[in-house]
Protein backbone atom coordinates (compact mmCIF):
# COMPACT_ATOMS: atom_id res chain seq x y z
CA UNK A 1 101.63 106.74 97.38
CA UNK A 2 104.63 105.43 95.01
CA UNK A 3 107.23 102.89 97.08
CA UNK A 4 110.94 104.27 97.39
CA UNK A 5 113.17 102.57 94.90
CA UNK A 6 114.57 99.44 95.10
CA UNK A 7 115.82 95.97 93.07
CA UNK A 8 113.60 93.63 92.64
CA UNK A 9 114.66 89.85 93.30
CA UNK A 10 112.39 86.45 92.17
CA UNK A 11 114.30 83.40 93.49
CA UNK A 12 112.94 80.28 92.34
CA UNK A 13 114.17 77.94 94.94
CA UNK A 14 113.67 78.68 98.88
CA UNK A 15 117.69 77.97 98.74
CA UNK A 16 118.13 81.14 96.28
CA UNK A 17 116.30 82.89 98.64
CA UNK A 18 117.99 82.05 101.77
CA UNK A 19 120.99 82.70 99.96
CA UNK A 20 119.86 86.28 98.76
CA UNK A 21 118.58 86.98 102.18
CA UNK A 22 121.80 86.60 103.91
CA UNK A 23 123.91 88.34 101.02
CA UNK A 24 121.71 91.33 100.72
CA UNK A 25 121.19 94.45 102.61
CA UNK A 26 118.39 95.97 104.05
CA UNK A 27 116.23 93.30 102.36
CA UNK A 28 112.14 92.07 102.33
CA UNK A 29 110.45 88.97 101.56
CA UNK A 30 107.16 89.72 99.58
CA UNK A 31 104.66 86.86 99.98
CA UNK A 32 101.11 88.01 99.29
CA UNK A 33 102.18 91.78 99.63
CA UNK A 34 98.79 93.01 101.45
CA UNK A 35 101.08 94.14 103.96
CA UNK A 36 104.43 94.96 102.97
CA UNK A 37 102.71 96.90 99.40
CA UNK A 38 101.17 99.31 101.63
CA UNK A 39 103.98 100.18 104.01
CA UNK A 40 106.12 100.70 100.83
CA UNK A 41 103.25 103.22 99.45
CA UNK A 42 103.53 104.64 102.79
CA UNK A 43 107.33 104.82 103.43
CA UNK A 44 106.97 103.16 106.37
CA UNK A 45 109.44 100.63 105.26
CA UNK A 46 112.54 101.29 103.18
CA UNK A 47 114.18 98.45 101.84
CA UNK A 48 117.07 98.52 99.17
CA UNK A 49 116.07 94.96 97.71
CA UNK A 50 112.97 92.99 97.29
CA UNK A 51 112.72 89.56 97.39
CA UNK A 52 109.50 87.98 96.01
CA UNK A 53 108.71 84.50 97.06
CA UNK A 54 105.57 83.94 94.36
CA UNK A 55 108.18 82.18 91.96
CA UNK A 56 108.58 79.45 94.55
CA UNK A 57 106.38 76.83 93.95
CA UNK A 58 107.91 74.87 96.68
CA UNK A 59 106.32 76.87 99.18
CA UNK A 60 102.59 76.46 98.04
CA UNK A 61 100.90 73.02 98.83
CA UNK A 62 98.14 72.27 101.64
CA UNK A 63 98.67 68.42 102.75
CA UNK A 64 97.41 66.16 105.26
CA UNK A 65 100.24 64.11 106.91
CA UNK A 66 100.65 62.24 109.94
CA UNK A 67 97.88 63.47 111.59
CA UNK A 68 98.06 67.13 110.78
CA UNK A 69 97.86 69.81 108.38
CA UNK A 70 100.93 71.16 106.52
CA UNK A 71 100.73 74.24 104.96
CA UNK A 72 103.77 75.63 102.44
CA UNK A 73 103.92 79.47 103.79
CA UNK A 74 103.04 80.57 99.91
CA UNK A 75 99.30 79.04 99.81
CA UNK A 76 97.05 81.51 99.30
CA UNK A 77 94.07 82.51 101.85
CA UNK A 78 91.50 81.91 99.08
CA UNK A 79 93.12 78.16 98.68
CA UNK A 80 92.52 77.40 102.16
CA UNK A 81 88.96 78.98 102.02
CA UNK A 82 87.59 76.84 99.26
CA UNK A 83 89.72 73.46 100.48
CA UNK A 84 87.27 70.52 101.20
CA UNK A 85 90.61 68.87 103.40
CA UNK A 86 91.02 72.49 105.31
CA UNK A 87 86.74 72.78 105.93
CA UNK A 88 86.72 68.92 107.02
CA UNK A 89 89.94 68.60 108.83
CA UNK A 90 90.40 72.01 110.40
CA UNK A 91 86.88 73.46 110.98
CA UNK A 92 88.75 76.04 113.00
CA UNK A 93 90.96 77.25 110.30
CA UNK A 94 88.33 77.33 107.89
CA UNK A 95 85.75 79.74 109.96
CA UNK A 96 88.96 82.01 110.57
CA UNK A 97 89.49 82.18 107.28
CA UNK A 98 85.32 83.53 106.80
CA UNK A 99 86.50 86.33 108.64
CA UNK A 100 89.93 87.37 106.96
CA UNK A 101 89.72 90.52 105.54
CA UNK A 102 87.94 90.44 101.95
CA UNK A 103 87.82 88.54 98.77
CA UNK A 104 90.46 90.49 96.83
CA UNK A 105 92.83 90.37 100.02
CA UNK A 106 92.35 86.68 100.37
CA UNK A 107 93.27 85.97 97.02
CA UNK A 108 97.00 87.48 96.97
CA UNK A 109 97.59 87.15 101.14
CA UNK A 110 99.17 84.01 102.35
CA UNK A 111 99.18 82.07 105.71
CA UNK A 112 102.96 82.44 105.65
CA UNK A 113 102.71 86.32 105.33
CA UNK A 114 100.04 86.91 107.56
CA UNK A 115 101.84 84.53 110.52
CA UNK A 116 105.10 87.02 109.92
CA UNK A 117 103.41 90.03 109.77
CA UNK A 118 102.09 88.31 113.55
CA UNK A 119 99.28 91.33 113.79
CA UNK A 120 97.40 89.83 117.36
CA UNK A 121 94.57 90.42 115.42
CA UNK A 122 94.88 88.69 112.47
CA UNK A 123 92.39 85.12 112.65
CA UNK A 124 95.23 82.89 111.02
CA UNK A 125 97.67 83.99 113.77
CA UNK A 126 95.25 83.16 116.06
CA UNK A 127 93.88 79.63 114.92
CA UNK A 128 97.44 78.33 115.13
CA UNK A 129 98.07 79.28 118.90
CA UNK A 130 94.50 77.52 119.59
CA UNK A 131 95.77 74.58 117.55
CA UNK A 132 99.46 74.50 118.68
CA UNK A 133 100.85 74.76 115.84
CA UNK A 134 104.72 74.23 114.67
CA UNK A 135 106.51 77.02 112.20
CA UNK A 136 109.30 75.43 109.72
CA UNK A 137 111.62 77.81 108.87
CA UNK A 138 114.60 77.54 106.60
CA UNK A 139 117.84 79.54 107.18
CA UNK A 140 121.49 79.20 106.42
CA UNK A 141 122.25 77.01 108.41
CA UNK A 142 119.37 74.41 107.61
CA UNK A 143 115.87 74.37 108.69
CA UNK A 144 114.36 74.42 112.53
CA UNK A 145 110.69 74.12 113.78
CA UNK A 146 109.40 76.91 116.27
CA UNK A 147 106.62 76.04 117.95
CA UNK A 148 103.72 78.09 118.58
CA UNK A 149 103.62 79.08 121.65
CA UNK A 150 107.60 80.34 121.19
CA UNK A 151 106.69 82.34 117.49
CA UNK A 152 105.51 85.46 118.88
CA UNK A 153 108.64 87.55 119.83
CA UNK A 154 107.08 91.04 120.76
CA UNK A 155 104.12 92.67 118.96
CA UNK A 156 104.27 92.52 115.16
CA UNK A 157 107.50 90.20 115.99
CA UNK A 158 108.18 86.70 115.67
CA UNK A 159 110.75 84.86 117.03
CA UNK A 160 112.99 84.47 113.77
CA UNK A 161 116.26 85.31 112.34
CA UNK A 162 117.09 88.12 109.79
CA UNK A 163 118.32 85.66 107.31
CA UNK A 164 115.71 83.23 108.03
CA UNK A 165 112.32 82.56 105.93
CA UNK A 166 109.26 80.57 106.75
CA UNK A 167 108.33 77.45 104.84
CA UNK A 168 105.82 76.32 105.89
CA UNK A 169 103.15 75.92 108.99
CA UNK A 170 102.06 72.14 110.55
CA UNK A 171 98.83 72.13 112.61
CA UNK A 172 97.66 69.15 114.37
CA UNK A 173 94.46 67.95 113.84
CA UNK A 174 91.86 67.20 116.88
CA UNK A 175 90.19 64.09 116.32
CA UNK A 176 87.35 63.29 114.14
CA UNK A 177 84.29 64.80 115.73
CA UNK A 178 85.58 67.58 117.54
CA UNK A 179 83.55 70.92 118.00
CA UNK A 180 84.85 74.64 116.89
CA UNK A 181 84.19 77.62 116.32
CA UNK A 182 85.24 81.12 115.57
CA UNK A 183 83.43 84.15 116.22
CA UNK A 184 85.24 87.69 116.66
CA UNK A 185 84.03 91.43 117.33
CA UNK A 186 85.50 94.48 114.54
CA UNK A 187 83.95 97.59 113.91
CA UNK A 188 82.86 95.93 110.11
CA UNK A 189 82.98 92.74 108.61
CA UNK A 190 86.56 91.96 106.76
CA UNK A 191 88.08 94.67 109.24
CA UNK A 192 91.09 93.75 111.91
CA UNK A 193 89.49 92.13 115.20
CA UNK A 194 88.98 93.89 118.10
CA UNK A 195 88.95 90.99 119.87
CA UNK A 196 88.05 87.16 118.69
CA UNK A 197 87.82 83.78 120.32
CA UNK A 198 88.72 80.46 118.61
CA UNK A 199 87.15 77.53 120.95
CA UNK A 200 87.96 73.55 119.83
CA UNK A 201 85.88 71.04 122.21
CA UNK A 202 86.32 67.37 122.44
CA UNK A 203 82.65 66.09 124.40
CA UNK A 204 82.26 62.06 124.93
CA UNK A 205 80.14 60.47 127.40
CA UNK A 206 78.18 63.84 127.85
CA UNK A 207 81.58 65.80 129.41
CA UNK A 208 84.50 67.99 127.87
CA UNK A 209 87.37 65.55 127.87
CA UNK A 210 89.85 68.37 125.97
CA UNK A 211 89.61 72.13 125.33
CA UNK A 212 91.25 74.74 123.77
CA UNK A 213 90.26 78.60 124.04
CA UNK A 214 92.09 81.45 122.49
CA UNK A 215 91.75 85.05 122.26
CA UNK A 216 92.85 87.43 119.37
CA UNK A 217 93.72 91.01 119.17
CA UNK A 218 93.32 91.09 122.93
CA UNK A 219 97.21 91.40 123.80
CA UNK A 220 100.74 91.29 121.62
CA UNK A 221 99.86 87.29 120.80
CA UNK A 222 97.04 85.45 120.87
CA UNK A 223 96.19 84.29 124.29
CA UNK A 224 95.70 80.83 125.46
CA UNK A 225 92.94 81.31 128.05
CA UNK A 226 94.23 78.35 130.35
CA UNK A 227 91.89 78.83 133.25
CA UNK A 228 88.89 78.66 131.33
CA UNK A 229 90.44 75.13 129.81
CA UNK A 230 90.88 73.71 133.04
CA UNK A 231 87.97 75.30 134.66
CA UNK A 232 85.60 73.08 131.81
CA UNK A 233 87.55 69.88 131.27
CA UNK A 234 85.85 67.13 133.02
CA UNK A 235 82.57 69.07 133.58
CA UNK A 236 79.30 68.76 131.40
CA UNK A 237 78.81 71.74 128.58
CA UNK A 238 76.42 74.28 129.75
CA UNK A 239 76.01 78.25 129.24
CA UNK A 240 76.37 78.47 133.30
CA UNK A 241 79.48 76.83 133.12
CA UNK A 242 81.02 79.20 130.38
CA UNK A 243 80.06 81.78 131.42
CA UNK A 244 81.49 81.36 134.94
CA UNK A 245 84.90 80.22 133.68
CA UNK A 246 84.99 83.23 130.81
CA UNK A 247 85.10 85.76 134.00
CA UNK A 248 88.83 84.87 134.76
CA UNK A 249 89.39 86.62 130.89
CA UNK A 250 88.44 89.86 132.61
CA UNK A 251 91.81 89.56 133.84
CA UNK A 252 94.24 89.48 130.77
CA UNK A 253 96.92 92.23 130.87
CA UNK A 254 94.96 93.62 127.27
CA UNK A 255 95.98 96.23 125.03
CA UNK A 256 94.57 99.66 125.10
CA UNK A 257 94.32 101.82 121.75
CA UNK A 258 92.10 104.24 119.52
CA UNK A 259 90.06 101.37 119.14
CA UNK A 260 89.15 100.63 122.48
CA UNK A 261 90.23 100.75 125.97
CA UNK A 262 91.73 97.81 127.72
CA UNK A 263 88.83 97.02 129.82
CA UNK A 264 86.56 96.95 126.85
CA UNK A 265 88.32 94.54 125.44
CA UNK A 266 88.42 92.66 128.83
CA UNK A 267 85.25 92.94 128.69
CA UNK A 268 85.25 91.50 125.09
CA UNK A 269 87.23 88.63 125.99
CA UNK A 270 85.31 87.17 128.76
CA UNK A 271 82.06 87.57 126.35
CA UNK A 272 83.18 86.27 122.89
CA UNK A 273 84.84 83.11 125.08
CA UNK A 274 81.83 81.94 126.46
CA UNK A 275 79.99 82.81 122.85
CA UNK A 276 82.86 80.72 121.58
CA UNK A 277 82.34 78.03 123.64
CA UNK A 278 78.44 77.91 123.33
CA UNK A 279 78.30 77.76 119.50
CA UNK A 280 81.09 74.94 119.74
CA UNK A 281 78.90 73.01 121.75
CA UNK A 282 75.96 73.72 120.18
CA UNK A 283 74.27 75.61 123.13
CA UNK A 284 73.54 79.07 121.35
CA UNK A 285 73.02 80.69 117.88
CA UNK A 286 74.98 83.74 118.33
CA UNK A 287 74.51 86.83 117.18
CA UNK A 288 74.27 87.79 113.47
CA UNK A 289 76.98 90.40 113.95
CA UNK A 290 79.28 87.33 115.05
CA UNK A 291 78.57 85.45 112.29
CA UNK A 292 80.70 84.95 108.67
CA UNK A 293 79.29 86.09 105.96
């Protein structure tokens, strides 16, 4: 349970470390280090140098700005949890956040870490597929946005260079009034999602004018449930109609593991949707199991 040796590296600029991540071999970025710390304990990764990004205060700032949220890759978990601009702005984000692993973990992880790390599980991961959200990462050769949809290269993968680091994360913001909600299904509270379901509603004039629905630890990425978007849109929220679109989820290509088989978590999918949807638009008090503590 000791990591193998290595030298230790705390650029102060995102520049410095750039520059230290293209001149090094076999290097890591630490951000929050509730991933990487373990795989060191573990052997599982070997690296020759570590580079720690804490130093950077650059990277650590939560902002509202042109009509979304920006993010510095450094900001803490427990920053977003307790921000009155996240909980307002991003309802979405902030239930996610209820269900991210547990108090001590939230206060060292980052979003930055947890959106590299890309675990389909993780809730932060999946929040920014259901809000179509935009990476900034800086490299060198300059900086580049990624969005969404295009982060997610292969499981535990995302679509970045070796010599690249991300700097931040922009998520636009649905209008004021909006509906969300998170729910997700793990064998105990603060553990990895089996399978979760972020739903954002936009209702006026008694009908779903906009809809997003995505499903975590379900596949390699989040999945943006499309047919159950289009199915709703245009049509009047009720638990029939939910629950008739959800069915399509039965047929996501899902993962199969020692946690469950794929068809339970087909199974999962098509349920937590419509549970999703309902507490977005207010039809259904689910479950206590499905609810933050």
């Amino acid at each position: 349970m000791k990591p193998p040796p290595f030298q230790y590296h705390d650029p102060k600029t995102v520049s410095e470390a750039v520059n230290l991540l293209g001149t090094l071999d076999n290097a890591k970025l630490l951000a929050g280090g509730q991933s990487l710390m373990p795989m060191l304990n573990f052997r599982f990764v070997l690296p020759d140098h570590v580079i720690d990004l804490n130093r950077i205060a650059e990277l650590s700032y939560i902002r509202e700005k042109d009509g979304a949220l920006e993010i510095g890759a450094m900001t803490r978990q427990r920053d977003l949890e307790f921000s009155d601009l996240v909980k307002a702005k991003c309802p979405l984000l902030w239930e996610g956040l209820q269900h991210t692993g547990h108090r001590q973990t939230r206060n060292r992880g980052t979003i930055g870490g947890s959106l590299c790390h890309l675990d389909p599980s993780a809730e932060q991961v999946t929040v920014c597929a259901a809000h179509d959200a935009t990476v900034s990462v800086a490299g060198p050769n300059g900086t580049r946005e990624i969005a969404f949809a295009d982060f997610p290269a292969g499981y535990l993968t995302p679509a970045i260079e070796l010599n690249e680091i991300v700097t931040a994360v922009r998520i636009p913001l649905w209008p004021v009034g909006h509906k969300a909600a998170f729910i997700e299904f793990a064998r105990r509270h603060g553990d990895f999602a089996i399978v979760s379901a972020a739903a954002l509603l936009m209702i006026e004039g008694g009908k779903i004018t906009r809809a997003s629905v995505t499903l975590g630890g379900v596949a390699v990425a989040p999945v943006r449930a499309s047919e159950v978007e289009a199915a709703i849109t245009g049509q009047a929220p009720s638990s029939e109609l939910f629950a008739k679109a959800c069915e399509s989820c039965r047929g996501i290509d899902a993962l199969a593991d020692i946690h469950a088989s794929s068809e339970y978590r087909q199974h999962l999918a098509a349920v937590l949707s419509r549970r999703a949807l309902e507490k977005a638009a207010g039809l259904a008090d689910n479950a206590p199991w499905n609810k933050p503590h």
